[in-house]
Structures are given as C-alpha cells and as structure tokens.
Protein backbone atom coordinates (compact mmCIF):
# COMPACT_ATOMS: atom_id res chain seq x y z
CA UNK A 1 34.42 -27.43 34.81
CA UNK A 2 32.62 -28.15 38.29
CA UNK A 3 32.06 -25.67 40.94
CA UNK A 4 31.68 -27.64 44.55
CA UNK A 5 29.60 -25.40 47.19
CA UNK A 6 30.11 -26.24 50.89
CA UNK A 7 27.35 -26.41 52.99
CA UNK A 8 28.63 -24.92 56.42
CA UNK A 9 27.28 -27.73 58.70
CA UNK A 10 29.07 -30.70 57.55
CA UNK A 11 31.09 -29.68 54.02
CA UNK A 12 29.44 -31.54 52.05
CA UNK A 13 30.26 -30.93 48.54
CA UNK A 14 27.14 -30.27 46.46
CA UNK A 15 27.63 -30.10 42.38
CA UNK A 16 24.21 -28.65 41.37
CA UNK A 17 21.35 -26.53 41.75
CA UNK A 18 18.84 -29.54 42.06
CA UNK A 19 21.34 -30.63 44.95
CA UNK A 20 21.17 -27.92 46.37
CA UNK A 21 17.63 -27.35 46.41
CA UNK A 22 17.04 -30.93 47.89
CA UNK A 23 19.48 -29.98 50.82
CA UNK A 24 17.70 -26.48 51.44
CA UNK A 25 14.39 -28.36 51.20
CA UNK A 26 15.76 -31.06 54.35
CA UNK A 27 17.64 -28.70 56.00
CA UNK A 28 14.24 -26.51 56.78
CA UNK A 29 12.05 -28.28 58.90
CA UNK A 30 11.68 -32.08 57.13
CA UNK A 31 8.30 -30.86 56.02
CA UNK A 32 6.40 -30.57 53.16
CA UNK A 33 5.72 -27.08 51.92
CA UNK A 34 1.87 -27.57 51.54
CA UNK A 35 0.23 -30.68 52.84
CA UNK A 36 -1.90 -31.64 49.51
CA UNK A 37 -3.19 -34.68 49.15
CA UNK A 38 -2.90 -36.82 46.32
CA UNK A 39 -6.06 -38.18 44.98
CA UNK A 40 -6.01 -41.76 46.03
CA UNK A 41 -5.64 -40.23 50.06
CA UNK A 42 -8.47 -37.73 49.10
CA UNK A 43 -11.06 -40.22 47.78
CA UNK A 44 -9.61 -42.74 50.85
CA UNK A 45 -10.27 -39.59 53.15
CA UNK A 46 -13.78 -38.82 51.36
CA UNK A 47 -14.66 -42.67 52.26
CA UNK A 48 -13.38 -42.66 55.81
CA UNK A 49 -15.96 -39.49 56.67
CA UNK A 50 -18.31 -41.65 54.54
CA UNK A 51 -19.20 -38.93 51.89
CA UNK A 52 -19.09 -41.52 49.59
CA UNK A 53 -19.37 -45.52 49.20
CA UNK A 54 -17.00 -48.09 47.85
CA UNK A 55 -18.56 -48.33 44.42
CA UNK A 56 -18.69 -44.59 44.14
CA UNK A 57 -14.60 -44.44 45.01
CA UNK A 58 -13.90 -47.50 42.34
CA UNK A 59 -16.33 -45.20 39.43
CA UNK A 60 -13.47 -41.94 40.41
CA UNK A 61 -10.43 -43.97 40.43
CA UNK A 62 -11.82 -45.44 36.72
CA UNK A 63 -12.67 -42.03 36.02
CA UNK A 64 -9.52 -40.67 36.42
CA UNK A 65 -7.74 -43.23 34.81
CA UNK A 66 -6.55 -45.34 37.27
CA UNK A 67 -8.24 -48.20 36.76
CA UNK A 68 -9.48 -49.95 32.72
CA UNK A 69 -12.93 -50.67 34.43
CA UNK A 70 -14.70 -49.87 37.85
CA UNK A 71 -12.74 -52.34 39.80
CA UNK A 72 -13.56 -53.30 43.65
CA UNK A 73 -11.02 -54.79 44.47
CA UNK A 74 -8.45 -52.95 43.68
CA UNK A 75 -10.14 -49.64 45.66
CA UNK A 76 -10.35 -51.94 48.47
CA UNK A 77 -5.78 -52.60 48.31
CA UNK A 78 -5.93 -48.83 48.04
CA UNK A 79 -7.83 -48.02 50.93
CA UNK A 80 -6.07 -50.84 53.35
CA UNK A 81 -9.55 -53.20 53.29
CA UNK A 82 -9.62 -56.97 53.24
C-alpha cells in the first residue's frame, strides 16, 4: 500500500521519506547545510594560499589513498593546472 503526500506548492506526489527529505532540503534555501570541503578542494585551497607545494599535495592525495604512487600529474588535473 502507498501513501502519496502533497506538497502544497505544486501537488506533487511524493512516495517516501528520502523524497521527502530531498524536497525539504531544495525547498529551504538551495544551500548546503554546512559548507565543508572535501579534501581534494582543501589540499587545492591549502596550495592556492601556498601552505604547501605541488609535491607535498601529490604525497596527501597518495596518502589518503587516492592515488597507487605520488603522482604529479594527476594533482595537477585536480587542481585545474596544465
């Protein structure tokens, strides 16, 4: 058995709670509730202020996993650099 719930704005049926929840979370103000970066933006935005180098970003992305080895060039697709 299916229960349809009626927004008030535009009936629009919704079937489930995760619908539901994705509505409430548009319907508020389009945001994000906390603006956390992931870690590839937060070792791009450590690199930008220049807290660290290019070499020092590819050793955390292998360090966390991202990469099999410390690899240049793929820090520099991550970061936008030719």
């Amino acid at each position: 058995m299916t229960y349809y719930y009626y927004i008030k704005r535009g009936n629009t049926p919704i079937t489930n709670a995760a619908q539901r929840q994705e509505l409430k979370m548009k319907t508020r103000d389009s945001k994000k509730p906390f603006d956390i970066p992931n870690f590839s933006e937060s070792i791009k935005k450590d690199f930008e202020e220049g807290t660290i180098e290019l070499k020092e970003a590819a050793i955390e992305f292998y360090k966390a996993n991202w990469t099999a080895f410390v690899d240049i060039e793929y820090t520099k697709k991550q970061f936008g650099i030719k």
